[in-house]
N, C-alpha and C. Protein backbone atom coordinates (compact mmCIF):
# COMPACT_ATOMS: atom_id res chain seq x y z
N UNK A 1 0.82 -1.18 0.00
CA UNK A 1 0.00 0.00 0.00
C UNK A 1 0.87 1.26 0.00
N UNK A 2 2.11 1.22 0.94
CA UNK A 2 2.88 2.58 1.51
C UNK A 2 4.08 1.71 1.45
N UNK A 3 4.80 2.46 0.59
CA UNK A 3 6.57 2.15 1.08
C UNK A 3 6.92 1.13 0.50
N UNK A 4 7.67 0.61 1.30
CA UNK A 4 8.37 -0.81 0.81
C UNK A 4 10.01 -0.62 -0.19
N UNK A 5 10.22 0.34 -0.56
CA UNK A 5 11.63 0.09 -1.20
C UNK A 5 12.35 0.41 -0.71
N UNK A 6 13.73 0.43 -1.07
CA UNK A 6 15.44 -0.06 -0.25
C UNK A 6 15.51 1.76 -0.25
N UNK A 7 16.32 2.07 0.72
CA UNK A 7 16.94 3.04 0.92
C UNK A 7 18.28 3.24 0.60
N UNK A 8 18.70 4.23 -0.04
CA UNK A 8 20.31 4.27 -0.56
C UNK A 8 20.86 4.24 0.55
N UNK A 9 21.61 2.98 0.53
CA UNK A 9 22.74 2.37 1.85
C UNK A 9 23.66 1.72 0.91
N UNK A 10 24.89 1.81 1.31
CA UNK A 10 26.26 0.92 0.68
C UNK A 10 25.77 -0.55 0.75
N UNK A 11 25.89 -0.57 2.39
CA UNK A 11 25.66 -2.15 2.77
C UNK A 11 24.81 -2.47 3.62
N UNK A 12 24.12 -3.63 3.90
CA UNK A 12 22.78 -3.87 4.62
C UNK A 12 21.57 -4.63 3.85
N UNK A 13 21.30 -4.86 4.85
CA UNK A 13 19.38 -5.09 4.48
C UNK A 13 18.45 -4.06 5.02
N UNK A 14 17.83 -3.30 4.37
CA UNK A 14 16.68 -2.20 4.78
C UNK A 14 16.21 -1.95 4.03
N UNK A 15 14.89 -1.28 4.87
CA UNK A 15 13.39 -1.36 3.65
C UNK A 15 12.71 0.69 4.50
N UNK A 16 12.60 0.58 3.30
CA UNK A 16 11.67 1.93 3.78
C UNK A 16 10.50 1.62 5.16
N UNK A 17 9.79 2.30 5.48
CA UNK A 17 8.58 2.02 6.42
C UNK A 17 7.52 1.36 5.52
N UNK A 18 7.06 0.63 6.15
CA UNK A 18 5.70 0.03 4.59
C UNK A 18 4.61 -0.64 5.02
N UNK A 19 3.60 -0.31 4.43
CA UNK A 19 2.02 -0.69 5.62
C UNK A 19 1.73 -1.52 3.69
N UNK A 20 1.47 -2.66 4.78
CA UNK A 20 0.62 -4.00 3.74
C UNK A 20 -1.00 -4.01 4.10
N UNK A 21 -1.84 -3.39 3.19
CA UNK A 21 -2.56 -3.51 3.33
C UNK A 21 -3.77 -5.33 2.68
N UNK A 22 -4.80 -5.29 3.42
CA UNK A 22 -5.74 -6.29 3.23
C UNK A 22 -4.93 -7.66 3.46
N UNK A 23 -4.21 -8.02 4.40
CA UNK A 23 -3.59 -8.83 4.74
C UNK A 23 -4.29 -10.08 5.17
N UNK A 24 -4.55 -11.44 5.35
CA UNK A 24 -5.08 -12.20 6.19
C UNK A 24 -3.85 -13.02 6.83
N UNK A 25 -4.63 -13.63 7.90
CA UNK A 25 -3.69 -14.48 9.15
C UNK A 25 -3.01 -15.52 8.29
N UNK A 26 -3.70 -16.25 7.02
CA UNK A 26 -2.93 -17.11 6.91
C UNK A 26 -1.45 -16.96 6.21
N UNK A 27 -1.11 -15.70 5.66
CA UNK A 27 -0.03 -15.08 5.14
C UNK A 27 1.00 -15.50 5.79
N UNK A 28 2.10 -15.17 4.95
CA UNK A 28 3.32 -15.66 5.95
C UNK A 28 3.93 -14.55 6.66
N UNK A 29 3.43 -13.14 5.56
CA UNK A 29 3.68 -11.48 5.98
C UNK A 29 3.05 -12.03 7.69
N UNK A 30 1.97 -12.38 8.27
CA UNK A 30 1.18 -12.37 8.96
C UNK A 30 1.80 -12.71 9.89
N UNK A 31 2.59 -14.17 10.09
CA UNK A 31 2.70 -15.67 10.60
C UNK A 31 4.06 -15.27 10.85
N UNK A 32 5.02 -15.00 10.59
CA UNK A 32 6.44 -14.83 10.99
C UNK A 32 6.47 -13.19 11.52
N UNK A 33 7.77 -13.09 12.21
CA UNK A 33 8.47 -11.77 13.03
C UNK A 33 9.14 -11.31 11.78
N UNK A 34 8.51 -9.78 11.80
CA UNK A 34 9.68 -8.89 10.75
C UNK A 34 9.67 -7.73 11.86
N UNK A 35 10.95 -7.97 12.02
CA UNK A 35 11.92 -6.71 12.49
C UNK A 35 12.30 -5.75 12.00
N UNK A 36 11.38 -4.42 11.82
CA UNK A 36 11.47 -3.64 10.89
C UNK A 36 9.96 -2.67 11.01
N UNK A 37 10.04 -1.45 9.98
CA UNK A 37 9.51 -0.54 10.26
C UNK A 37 8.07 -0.75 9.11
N UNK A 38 7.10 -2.48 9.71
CA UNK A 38 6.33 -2.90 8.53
C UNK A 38 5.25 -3.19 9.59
N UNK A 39 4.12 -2.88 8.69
CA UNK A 39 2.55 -2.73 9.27
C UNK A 39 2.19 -3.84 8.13
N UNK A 40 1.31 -4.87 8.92
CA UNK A 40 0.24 -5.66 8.05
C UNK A 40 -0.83 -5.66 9.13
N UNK A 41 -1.94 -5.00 7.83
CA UNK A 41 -2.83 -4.37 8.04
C UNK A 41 -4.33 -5.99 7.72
N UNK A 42 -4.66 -6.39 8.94
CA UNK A 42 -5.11 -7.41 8.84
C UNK A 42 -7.12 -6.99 9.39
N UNK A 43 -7.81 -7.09 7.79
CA UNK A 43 -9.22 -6.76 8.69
C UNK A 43 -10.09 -8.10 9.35
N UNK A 44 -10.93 -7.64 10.14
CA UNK A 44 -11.74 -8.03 11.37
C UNK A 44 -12.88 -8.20 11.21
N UNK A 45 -13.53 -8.70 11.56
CA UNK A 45 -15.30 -8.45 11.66
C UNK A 45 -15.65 -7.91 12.86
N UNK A 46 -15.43 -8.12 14.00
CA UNK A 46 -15.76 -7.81 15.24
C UNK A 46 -14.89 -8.14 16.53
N UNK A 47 -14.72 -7.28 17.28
CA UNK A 47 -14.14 -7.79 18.46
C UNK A 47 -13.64 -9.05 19.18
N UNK A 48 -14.40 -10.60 18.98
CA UNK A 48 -13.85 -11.72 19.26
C UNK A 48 -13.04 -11.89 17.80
N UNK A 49 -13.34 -11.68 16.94
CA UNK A 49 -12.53 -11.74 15.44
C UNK A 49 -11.32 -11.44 15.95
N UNK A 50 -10.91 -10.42 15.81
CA UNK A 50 -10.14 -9.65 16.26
C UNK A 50 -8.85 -10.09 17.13
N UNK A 51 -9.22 -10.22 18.32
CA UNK A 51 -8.53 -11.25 19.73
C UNK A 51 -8.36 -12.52 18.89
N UNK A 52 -9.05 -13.26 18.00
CA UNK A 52 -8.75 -14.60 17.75
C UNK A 52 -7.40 -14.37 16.17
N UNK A 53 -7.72 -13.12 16.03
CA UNK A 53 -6.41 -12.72 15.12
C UNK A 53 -4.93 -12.38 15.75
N UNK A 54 -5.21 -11.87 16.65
CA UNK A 54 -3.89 -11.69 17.58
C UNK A 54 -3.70 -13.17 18.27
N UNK A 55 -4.42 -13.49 18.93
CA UNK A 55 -3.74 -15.09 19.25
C UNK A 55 -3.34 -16.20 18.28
N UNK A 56 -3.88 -15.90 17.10
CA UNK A 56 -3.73 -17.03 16.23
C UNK A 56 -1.51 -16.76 15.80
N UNK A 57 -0.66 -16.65 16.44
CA UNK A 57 -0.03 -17.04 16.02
C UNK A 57 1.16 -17.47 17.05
N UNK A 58 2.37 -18.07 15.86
CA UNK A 58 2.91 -18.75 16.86
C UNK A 58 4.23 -17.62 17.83
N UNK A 59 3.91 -16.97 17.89
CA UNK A 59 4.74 -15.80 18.11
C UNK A 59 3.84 -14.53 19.32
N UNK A 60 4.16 -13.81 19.97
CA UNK A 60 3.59 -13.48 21.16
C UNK A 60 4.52 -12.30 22.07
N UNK A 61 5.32 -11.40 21.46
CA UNK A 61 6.36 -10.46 22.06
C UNK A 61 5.58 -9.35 22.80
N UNK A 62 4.84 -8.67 21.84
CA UNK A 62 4.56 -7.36 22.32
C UNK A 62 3.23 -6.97 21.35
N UNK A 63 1.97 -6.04 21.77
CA UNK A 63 1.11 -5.78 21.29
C UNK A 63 0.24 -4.58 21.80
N UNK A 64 -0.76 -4.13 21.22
CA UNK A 64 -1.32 -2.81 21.69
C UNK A 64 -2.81 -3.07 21.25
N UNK A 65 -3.51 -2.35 22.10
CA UNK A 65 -5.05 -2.19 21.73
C UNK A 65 -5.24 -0.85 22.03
N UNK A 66 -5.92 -0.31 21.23
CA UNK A 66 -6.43 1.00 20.85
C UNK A 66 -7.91 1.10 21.10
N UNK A 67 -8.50 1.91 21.70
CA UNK A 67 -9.76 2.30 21.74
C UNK A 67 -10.10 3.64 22.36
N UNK A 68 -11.60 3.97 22.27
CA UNK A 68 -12.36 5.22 22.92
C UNK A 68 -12.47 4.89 24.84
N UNK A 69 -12.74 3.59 24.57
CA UNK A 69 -13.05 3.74 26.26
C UNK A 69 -11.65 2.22 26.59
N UNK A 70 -11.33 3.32 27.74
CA UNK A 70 -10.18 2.86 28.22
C UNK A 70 -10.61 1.23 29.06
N UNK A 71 -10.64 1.93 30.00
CA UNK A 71 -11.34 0.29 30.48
C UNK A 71 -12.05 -1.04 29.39
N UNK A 72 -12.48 -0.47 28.53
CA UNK A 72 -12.91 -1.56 27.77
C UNK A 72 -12.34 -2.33 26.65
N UNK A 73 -11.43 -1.48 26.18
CA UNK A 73 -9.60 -1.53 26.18
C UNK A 73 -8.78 -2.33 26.88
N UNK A 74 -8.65 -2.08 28.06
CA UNK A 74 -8.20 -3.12 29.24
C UNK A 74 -8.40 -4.04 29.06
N UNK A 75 -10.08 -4.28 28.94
CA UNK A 75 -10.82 -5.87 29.13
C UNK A 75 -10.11 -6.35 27.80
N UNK A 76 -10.18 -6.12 26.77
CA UNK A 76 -9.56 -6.72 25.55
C UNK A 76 -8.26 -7.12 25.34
N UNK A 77 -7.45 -6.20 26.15
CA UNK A 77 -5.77 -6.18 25.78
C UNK A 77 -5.41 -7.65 26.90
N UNK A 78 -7.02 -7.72 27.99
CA UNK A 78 -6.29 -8.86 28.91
C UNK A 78 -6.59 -10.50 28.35
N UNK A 79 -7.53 -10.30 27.07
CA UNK A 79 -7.70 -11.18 26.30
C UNK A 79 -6.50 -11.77 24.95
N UNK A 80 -5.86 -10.79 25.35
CA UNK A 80 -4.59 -10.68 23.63
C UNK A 80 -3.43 -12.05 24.58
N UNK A 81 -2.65 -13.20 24.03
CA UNK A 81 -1.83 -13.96 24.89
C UNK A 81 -0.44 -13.57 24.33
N UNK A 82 -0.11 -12.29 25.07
CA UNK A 82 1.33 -11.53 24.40
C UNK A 82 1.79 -11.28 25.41
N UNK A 83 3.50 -11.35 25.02
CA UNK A 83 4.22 -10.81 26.62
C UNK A 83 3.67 -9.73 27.02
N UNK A 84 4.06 -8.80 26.71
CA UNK A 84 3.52 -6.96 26.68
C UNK A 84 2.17 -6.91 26.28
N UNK A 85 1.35 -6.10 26.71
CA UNK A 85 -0.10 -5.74 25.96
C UNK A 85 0.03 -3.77 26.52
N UNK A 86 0.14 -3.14 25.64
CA UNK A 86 -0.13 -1.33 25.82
C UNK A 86 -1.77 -1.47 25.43
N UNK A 87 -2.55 -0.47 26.32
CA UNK A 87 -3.02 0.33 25.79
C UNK A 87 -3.43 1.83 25.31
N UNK A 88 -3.52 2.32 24.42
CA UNK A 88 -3.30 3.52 23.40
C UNK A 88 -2.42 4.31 23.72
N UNK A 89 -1.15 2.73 23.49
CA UNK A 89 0.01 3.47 23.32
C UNK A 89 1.10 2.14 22.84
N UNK A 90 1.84 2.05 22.32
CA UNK A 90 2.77 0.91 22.23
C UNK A 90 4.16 1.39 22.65
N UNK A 91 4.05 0.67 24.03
CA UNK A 91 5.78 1.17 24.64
C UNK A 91 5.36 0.02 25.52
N UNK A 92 7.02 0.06 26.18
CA UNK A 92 7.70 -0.74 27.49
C UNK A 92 7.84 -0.14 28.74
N UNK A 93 7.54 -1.04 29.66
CA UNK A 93 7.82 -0.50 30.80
C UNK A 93 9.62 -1.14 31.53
N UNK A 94 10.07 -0.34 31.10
CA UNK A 94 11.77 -1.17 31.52
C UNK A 94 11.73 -1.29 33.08
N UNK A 95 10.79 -0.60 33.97
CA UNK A 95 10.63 -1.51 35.16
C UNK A 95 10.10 -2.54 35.67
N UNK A 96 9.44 -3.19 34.66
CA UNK A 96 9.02 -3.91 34.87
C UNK A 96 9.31 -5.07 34.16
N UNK A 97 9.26 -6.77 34.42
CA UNK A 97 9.61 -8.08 33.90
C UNK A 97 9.12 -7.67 32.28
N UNK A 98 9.97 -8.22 31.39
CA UNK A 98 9.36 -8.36 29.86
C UNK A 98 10.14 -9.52 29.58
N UNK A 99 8.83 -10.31 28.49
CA UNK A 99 9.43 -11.21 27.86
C UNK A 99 7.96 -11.94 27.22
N UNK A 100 8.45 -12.49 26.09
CA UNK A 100 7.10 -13.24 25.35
C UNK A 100 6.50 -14.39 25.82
N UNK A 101 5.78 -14.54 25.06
CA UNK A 101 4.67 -16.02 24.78
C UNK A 101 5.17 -17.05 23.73
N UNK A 102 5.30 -18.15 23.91
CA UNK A 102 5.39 -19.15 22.60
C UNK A 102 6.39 -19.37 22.33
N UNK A 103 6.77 -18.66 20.55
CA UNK A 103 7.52 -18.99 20.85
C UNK A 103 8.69 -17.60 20.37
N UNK A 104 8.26 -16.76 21.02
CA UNK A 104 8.64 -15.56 20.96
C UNK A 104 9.79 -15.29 22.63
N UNK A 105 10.74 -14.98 22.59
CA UNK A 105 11.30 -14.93 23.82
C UNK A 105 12.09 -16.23 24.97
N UNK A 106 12.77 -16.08 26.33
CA UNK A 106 13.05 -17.30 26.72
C UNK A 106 12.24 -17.15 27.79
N UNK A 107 12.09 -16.10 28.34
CA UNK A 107 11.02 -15.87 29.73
C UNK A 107 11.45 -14.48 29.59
N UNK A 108 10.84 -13.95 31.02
CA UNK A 108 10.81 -12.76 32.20
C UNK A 108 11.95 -12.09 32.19
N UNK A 109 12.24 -10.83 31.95
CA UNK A 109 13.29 -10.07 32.34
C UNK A 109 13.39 -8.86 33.14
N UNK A 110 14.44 -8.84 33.35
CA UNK A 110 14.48 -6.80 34.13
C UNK A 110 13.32 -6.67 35.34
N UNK A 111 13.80 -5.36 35.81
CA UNK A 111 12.64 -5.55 36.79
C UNK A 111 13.04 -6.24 37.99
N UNK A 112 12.65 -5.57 39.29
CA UNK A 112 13.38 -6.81 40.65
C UNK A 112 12.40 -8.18 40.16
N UNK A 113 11.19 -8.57 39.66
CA UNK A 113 11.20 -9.62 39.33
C UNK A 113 11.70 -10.62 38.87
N UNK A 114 12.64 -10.00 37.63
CA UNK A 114 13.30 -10.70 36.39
C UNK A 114 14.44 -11.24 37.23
N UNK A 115 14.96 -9.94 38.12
CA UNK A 115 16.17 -10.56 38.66
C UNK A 115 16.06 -11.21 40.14
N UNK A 116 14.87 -11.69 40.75
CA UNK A 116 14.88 -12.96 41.32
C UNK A 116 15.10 -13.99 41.18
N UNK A 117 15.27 -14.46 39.74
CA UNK A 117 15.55 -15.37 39.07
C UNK A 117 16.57 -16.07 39.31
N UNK A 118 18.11 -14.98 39.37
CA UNK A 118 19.11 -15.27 39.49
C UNK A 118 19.49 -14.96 40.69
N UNK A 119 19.33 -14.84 41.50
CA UNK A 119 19.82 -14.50 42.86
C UNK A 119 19.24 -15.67 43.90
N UNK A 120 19.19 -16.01 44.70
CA UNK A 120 19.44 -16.87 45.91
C UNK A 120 19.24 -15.85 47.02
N UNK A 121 18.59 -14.72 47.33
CA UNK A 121 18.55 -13.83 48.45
C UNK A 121 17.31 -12.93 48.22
N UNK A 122 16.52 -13.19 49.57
CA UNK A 122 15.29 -12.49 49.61
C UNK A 122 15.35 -10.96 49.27
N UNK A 123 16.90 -10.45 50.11
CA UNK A 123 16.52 -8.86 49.93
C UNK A 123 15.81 -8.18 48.73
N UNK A 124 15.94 -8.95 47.65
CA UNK A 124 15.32 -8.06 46.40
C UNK A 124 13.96 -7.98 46.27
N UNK A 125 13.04 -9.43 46.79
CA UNK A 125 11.80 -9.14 47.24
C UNK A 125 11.79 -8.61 48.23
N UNK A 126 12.16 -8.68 49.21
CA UNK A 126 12.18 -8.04 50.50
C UNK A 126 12.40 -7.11 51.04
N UNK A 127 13.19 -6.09 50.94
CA UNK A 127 14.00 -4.73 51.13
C UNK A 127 14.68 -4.93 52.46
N UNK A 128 15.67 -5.67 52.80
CA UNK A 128 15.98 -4.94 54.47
C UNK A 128 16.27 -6.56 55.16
N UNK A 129 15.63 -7.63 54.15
CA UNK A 129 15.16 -9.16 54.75
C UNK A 129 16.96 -9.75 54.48
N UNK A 130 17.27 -10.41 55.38
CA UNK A 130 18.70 -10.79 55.80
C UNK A 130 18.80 -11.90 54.18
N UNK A 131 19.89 -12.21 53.70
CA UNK A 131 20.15 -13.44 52.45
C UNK A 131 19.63 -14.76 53.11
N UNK A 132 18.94 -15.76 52.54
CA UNK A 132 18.73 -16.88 52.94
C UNK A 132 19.90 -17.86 53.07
């Protein structure tokens, strides 16, 4: 629909920004991770449509739901099975654990959560609580 060609670079792989329009799930545009500045633009019928388009794949990093009413927004984004879920907004919270679904990611990171992981000592849940 928008974009899609190489940018004058010596060396590399890069693509302009580029929105694919009328896309469906079974695509492979759809179905695989592109790392990169690419929109596939996938239509819906309705709200469970929708959620069953975002879960349908095998991949699960990060995602956003957009709407008028926030809370009802919420209820939807807690239906999406993605590491991250924003709503009307797509960002990270670097204080907090991140990491995907499926087969997107290895687990939980960052965050005193992430790093309970590796430690052997309450203080990090605890504040003040002696090492076990």
């Amino acid at each position: 629909m928008l974009g899609g060609g190489r940018p004058e670079r010596a060396r590399g792989y890069f693509v302009e920004p580029t929105i694919f329009a009328d896309v469906e799930s079974r695509m492979t545009i759809a179905r695989e991770e592109i790392f990169g500045p690419v929109v596939a633009v996938i239509p819906y019928d309705d709200e469970d449509h929708a959620v069953a388009i975002a879960n349908d794949s095998d991949y699960g990093l990060s995602g956003s739901v957009w709407g008028p009413d926030v809370e009802h927004a919420k209820d939807v984004a807690r239906r999406v099975r993605s590491g991250n879920v924003a709503v009307n907004q797509h960002t990270l919270d670097p204080g907090g654990p991140f990491g995907g679904f499926k087969q997107c990611g290895i687990g939980r990171e960052y965050g005193l959560e992430g790093i309970d992981e590796y430690v052997e000592i309450q203080s990090i849940k605890y504040p003040g609580a002696a090492p076990v």
